[in-house]
Every structure is written in C-alpha cells, then in structure tokens.
N, C-alpha and C. Protein backbone atom coordinates (compact mmCIF):
# COMPACT_ATOMS: atom_id res chain seq x y z
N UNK A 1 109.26 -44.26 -21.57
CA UNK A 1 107.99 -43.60 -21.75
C UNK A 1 106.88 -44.45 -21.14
N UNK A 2 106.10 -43.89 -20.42
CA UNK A 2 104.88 -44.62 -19.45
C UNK A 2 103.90 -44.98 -20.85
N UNK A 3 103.57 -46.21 -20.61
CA UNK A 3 101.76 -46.68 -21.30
C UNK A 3 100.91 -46.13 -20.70
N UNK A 4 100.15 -46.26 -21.68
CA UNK A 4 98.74 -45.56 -21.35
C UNK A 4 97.68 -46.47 -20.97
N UNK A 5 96.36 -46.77 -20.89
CA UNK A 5 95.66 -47.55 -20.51
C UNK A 5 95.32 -48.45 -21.76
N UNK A 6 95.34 -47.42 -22.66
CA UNK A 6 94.54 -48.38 -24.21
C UNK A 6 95.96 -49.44 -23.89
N UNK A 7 97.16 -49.45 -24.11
CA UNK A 7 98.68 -50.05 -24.48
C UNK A 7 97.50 -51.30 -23.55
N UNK A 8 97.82 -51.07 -22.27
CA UNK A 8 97.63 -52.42 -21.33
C UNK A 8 96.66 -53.33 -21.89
N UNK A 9 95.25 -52.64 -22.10
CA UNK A 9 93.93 -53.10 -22.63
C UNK A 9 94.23 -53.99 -23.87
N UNK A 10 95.21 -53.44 -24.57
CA UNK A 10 95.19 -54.25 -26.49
C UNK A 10 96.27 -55.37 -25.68
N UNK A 11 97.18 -55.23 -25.09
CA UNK A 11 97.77 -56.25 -24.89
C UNK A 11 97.41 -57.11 -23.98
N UNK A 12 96.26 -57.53 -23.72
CA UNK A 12 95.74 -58.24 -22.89
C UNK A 12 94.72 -58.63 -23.58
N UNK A 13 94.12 -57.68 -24.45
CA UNK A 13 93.06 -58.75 -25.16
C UNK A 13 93.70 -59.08 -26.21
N UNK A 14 95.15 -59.24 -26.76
CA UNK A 14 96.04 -59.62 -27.71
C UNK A 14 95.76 -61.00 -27.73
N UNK A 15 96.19 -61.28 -25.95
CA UNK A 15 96.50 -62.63 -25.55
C UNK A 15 95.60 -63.31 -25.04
N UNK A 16 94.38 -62.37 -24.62
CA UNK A 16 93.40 -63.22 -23.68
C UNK A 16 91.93 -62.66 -24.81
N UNK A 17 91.52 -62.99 -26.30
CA UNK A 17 90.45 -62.47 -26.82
C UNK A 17 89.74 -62.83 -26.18
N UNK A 18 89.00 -63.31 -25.12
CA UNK A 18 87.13 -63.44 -24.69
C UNK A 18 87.34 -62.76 -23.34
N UNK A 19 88.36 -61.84 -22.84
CA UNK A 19 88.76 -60.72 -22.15
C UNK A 19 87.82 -59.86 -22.01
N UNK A 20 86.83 -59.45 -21.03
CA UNK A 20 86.41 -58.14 -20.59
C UNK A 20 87.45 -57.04 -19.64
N UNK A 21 87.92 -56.34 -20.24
CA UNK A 21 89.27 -55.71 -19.37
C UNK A 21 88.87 -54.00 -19.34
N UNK A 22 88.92 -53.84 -17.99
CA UNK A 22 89.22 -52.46 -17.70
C UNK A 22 90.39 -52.36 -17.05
N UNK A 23 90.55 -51.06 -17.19
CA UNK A 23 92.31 -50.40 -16.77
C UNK A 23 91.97 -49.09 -16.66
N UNK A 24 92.15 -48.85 -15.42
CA UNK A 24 92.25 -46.97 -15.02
C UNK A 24 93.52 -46.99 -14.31
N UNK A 25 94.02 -46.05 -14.95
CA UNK A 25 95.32 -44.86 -14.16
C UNK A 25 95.22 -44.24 -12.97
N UNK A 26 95.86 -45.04 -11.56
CA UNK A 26 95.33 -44.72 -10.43
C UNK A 26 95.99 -43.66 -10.26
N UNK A 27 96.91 -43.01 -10.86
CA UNK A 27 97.84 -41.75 -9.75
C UNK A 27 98.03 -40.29 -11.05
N UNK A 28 97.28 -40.87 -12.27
CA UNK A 28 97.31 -39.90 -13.25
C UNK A 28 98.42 -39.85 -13.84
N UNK A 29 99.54 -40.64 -13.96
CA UNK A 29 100.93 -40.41 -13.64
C UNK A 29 101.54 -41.87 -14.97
N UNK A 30 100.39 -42.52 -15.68
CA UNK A 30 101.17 -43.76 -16.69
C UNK A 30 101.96 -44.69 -16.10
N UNK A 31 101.37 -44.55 -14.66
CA UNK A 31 102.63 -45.35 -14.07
C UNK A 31 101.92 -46.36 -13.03
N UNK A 32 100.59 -45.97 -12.51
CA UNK A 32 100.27 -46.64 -11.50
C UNK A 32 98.88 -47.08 -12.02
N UNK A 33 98.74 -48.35 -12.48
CA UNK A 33 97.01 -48.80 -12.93
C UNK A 33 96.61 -49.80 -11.99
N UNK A 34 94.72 -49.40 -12.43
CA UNK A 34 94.79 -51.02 -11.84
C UNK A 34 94.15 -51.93 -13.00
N UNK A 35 94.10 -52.66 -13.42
CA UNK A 35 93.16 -53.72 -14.29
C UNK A 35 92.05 -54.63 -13.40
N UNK A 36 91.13 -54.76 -14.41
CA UNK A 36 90.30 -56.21 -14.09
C UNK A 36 90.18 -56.53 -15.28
N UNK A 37 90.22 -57.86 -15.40
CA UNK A 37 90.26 -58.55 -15.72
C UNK A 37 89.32 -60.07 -16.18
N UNK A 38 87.97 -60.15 -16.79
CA UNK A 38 87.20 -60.85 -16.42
C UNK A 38 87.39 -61.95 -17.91
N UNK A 39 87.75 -63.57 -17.48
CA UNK A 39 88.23 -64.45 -18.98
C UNK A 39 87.88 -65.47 -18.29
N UNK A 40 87.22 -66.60 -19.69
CA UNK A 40 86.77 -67.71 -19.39
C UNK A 40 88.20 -68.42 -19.29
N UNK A 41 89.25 -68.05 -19.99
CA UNK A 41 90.61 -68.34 -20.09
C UNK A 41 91.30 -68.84 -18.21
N UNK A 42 90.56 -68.28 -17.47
CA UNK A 42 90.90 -68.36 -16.11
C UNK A 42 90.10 -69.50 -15.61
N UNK A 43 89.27 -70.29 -15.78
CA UNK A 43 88.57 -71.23 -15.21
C UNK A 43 89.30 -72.45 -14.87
N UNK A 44 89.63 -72.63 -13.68
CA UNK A 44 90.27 -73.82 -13.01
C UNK A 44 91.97 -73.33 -12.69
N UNK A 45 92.30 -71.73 -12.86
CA UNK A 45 93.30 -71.55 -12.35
C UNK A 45 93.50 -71.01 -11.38
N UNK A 46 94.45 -71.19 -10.59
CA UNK A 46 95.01 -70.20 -9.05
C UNK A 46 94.74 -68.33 -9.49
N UNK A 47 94.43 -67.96 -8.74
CA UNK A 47 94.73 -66.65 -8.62
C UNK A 47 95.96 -65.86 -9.15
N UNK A 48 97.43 -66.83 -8.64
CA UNK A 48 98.83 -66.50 -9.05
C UNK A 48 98.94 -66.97 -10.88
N UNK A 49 98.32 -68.14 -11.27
CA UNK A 49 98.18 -68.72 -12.50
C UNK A 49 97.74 -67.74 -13.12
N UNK A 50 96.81 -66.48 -12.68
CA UNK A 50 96.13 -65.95 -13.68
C UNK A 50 96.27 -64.49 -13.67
N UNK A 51 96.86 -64.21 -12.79
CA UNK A 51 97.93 -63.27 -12.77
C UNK A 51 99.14 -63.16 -13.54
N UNK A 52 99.64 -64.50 -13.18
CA UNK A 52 100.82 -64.60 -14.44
C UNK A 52 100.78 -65.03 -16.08
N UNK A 53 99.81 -64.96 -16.42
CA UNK A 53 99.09 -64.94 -17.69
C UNK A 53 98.80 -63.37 -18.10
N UNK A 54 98.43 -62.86 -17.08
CA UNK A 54 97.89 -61.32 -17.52
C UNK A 54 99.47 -60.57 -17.40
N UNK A 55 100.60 -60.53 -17.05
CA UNK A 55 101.85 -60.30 -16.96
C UNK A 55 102.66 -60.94 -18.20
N UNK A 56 102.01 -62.14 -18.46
CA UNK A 56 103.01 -62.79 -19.37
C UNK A 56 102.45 -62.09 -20.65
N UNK A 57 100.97 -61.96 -20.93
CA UNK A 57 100.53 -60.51 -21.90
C UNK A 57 100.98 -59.48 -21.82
N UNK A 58 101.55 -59.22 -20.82
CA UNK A 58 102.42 -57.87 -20.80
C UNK A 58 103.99 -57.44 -21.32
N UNK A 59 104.15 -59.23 -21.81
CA UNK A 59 105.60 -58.87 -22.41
C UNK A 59 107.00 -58.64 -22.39
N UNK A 60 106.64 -58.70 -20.29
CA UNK A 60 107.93 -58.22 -19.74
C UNK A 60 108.12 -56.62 -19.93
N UNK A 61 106.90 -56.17 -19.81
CA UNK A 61 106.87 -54.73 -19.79
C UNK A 61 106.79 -54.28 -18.22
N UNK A 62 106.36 -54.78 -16.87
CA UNK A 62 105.92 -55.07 -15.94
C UNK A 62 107.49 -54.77 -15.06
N UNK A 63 107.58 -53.80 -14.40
CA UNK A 63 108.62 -53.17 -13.95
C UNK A 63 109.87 -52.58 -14.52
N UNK A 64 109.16 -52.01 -15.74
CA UNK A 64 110.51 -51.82 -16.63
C UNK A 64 109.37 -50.01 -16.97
N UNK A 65 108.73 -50.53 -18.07
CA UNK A 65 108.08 -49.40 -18.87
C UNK A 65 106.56 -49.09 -17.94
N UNK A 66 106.13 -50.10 -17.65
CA UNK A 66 105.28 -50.29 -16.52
C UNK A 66 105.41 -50.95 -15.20
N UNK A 67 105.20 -49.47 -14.37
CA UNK A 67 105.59 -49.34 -13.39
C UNK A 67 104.78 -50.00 -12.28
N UNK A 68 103.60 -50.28 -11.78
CA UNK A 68 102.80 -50.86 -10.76
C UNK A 68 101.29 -50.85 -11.78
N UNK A 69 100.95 -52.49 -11.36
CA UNK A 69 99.81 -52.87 -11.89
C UNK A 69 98.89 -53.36 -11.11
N UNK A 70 97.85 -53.26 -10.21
CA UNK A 70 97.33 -53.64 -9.32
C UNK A 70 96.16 -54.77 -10.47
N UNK A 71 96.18 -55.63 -10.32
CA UNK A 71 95.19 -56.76 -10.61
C UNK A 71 93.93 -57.23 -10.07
N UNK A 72 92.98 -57.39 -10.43
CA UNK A 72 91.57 -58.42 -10.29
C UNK A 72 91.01 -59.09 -11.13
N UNK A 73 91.62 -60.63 -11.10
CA UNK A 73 90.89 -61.54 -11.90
C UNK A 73 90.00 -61.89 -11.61
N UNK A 74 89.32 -62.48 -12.69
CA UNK A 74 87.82 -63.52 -12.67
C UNK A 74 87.57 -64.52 -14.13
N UNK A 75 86.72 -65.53 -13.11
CA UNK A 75 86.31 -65.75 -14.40
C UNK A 75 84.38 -65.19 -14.88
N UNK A 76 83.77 -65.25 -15.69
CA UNK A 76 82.51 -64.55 -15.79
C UNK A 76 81.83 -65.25 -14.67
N UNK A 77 80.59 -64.63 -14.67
CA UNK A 77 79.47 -65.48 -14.32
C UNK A 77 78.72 -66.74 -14.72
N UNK A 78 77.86 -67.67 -13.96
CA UNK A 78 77.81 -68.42 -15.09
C UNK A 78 75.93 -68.24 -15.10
N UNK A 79 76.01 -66.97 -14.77
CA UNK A 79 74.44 -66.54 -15.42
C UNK A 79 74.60 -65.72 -16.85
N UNK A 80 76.09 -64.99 -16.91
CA UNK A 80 76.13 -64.36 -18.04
C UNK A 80 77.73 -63.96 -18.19
C-alpha cells in the first residue's frame, strides 16, 4: 500500500523535530514525492549525510512501500 504525504512528513519530523518539511505527490499516484526538507540537524553535513538521515527516518521504507523520493535539503537561514 503507497504512503501518503502526512506518513513521510510524521516520519521525518519523528526523527528530525526542528524539521520544516514539505512533501507533495508528484505523479498523484503515492508513489512519486518530492520532500524538502529544512533542519538545523543538517549543519556541517554533506548533502549525501543528510540525505541519508532523511532515509534513515524513513525506516527502510524507501524502495519497498515507497517508491521514488526526490529530496532538498537545507539547513535554515541564519536571518531566520
């Protein structure tokens, strides 16, 4: 059974609480999202580091129940 967007969203701010996260359903289909991702949790990591943090919140759900996740990390601003 495909997740929905809320599924991705709670499990990411499960793991990452100071998480600003959006997630839209690119193909309408529970199968194809993309996230962003915006955590102070990311400051001083690689791109791949923080990617695999937002995957490792996922549980190993990530080619199984969820099918393609397109990613954009950050960390905030540091005006706000």
């Amino acid at each position: 059974m495909p997740m929905t967007a809320t599924e991705i969203e709670t499990l990411i701010r499960a793991a990452l609480p100071d998480a600003q996260v959006s997630v839209e359903d690119l193909a309408g289909d529970g199968d194809h999202y993309a996230a962003r991702i915006v955590s102070e949790s990311f400051r001083g990591r690689s791109r791949v580091q923080q990617h695999q943090m937002v995957f490792q919140a996922l549980g190993g759900r990530m080619g199984g129940v969820l099918h393609a996740l397109a990613l954009q990390t950050s960390v905030p601003d540091a005006q706000g």
